[in-house]
C-alpha atoms as a PDB file:
ATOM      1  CA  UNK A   1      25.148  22.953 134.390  1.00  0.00           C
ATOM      2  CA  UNK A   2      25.907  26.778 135.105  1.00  0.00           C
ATOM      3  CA  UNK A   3      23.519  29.030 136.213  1.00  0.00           C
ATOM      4  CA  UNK A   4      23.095  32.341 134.224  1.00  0.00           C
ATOM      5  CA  UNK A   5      22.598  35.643 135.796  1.00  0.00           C
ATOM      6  CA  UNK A   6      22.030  38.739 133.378  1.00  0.00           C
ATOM      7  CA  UNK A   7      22.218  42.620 133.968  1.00  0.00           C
ATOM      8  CA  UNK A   8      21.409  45.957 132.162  1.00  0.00           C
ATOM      9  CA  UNK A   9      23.927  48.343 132.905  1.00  0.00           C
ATOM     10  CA  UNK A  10      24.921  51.713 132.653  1.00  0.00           C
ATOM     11  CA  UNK A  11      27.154  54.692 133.520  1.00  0.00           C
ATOM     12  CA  UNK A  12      25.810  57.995 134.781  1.00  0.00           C
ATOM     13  CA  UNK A  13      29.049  59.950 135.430  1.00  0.00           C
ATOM     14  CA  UNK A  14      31.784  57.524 137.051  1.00  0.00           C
ATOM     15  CA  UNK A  15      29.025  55.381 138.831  1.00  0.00           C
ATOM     16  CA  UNK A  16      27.756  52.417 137.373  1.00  0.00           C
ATOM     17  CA  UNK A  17      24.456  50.535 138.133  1.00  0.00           C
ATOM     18  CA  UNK A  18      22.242  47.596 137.139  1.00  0.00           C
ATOM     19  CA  UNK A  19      19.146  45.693 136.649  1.00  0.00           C
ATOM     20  CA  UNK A  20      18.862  41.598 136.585  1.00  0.00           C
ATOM     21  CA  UNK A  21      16.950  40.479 134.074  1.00  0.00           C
ATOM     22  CA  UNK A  22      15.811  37.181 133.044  1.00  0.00           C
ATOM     23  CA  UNK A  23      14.659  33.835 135.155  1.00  0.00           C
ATOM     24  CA  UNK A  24      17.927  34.148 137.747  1.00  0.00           C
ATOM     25  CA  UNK A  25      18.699  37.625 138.280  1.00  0.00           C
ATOM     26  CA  UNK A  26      15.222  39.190 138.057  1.00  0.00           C
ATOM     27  CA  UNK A  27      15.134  41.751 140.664  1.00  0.00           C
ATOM     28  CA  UNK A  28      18.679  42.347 141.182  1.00  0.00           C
ATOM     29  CA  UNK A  29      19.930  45.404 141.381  1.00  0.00           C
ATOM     30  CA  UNK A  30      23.496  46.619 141.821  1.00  0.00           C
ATOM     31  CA  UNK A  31      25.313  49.955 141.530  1.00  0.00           C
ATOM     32  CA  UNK A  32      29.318  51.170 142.427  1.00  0.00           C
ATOM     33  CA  UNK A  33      30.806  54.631 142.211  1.00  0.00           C
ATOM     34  CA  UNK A  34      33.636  52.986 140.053  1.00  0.00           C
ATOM     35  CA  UNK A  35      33.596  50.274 138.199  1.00  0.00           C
ATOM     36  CA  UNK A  36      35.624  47.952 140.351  1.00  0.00           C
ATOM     37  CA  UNK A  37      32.963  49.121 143.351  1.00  0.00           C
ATOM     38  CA  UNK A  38      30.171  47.885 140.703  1.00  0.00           C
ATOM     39  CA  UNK A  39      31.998  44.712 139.973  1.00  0.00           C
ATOM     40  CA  UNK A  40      32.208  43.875 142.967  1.00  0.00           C
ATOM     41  CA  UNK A  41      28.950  44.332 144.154  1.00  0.00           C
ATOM     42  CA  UNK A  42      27.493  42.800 141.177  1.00  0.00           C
ATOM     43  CA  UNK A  43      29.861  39.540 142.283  1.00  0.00           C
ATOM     44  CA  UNK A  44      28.855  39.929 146.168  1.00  0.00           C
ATOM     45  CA  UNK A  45      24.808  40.053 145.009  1.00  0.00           C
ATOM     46  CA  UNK A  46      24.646  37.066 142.629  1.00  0.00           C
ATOM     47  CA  UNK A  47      27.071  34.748 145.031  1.00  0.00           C
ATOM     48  CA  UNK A  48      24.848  35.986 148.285  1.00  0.00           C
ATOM     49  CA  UNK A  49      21.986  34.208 145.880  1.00  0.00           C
ATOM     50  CA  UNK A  50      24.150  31.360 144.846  1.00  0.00           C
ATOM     51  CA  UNK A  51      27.751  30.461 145.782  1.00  0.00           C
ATOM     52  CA  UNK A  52      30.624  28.829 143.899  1.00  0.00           C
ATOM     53  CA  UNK A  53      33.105  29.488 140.854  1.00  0.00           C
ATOM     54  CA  UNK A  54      31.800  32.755 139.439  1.00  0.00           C
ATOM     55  CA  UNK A  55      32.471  33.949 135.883  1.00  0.00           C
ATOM     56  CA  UNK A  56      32.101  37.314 134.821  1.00  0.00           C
ATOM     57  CA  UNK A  57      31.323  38.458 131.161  1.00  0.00           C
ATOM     58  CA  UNK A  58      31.099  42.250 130.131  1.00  0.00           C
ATOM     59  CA  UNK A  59      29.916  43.114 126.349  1.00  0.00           C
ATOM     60  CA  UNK A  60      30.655  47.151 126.114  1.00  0.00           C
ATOM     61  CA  UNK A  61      27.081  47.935 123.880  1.00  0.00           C
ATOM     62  CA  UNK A  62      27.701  51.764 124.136  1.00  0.00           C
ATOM     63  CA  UNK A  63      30.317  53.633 125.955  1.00  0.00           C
ATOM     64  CA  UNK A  64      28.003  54.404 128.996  1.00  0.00           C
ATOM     65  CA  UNK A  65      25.675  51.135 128.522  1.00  0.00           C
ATOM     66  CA  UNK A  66      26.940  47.206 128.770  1.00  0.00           C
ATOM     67  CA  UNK A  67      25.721  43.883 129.379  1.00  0.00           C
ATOM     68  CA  UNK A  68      27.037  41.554 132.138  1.00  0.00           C
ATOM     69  CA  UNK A  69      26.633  37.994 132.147  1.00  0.00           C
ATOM     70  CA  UNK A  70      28.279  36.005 135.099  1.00  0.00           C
ATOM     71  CA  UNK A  71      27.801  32.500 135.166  1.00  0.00           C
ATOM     72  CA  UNK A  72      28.008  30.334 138.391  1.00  0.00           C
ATOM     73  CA  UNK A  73      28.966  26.492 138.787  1.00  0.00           C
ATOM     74  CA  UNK A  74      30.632  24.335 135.359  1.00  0.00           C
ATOM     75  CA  UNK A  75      32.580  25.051 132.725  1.00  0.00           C
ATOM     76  CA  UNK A  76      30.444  27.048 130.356  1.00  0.00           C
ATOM     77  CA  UNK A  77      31.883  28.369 126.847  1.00  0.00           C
ATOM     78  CA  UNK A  78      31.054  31.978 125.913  1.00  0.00           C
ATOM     79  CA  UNK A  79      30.364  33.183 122.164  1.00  0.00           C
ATOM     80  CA  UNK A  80      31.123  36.487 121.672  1.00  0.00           C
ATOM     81  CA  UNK A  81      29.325  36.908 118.210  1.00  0.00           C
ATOM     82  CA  UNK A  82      31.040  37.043 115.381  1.00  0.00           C
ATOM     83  CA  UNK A  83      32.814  33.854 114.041  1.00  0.00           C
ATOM     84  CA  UNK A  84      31.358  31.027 111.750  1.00  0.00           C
ATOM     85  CA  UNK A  85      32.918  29.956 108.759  1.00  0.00           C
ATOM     86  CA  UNK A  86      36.201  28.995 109.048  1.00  0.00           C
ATOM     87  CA  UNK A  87      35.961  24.947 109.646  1.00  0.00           C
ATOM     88  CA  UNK A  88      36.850  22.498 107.813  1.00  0.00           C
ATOM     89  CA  UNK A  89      40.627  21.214 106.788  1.00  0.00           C
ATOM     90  CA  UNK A  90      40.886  19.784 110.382  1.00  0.00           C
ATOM     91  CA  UNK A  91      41.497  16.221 108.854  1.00  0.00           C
ATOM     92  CA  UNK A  92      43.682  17.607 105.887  1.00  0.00           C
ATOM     93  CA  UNK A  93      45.938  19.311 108.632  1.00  0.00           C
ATOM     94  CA  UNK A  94      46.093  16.051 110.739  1.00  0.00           C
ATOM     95  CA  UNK A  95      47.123  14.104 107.733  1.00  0.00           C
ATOM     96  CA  UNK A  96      49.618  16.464 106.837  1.00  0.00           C
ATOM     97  CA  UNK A  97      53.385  15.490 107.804  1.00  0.00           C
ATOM     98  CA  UNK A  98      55.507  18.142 109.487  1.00  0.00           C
ATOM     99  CA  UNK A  99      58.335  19.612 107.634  1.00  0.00           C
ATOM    100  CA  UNK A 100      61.391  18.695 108.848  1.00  0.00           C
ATOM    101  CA  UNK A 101      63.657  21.531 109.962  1.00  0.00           C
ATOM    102  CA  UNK A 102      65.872  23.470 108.241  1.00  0.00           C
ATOM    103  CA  UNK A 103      69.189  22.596 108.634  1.00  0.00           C
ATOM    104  CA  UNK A 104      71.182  26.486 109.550  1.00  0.00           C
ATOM    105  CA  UNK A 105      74.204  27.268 107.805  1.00  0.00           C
ATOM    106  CA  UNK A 106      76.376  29.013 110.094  1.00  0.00           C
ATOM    107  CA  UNK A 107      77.951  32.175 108.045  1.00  0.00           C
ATOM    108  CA  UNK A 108      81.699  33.476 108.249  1.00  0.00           C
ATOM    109  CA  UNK A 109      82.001  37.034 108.961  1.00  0.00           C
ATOM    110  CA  UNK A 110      85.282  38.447 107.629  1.00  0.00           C
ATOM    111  CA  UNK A 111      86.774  41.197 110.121  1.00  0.00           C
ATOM    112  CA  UNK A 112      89.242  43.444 109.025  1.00  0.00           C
ATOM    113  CA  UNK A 113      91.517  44.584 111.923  1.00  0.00           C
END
């Protein structure tokens, strides 16, 4: 199973910083001057804690504050929100056959020359 590391961040001109939160990444902080400098930081801190395959999730909440979540170890599925519904007519599909292709008719074109 993954392990889950969360952060608080935020923007205060072109620099971004953060705060861990939660059982993993309590304490944590991180900050860049860009936000490939953050990013990268925020990967370096959470891999000095715990190595292996690292996956990083950002959720924009406001244009200066986001949420990271970066996940280390398995394969772990993200929801984003949204979704639902939808379903169903999985086994109507399968049963389905395939049309068969239409055959083209290839089309004279009449030059005058």
């Amino acid at each position: 199973m993954a392990s889950v590391y969360n952060f608080k961040a935020s923007l205060s001109g072109k620099a971004w910083s953060a705060t861990g939160f939660g059982d993993k990444a309590d304490g944590i902080e991180v900050s860049g001057d860009s936000e490939i400098e953050f990013t990268v930081a925020l990967k370096a801190a959470v891999s000095e804690k715990e190595p292996g395959y690292l996956r990083v999730d950002k959720t924009l909440i406001t244009p200066k504050r986001a949420y990271y979540c970066l996940m280390v170890g398995g394969a772990v599925a993200s929801g984003g929100g949204g979704g639902g519904g939808g379903g169903g007519g999985g086994a109507a599909a399968a049963a389905a056959p395939e049309p068969e292709p239409e055959e083209e008719e290839e089309e004279e074109a009449e030059f005058d020359l």
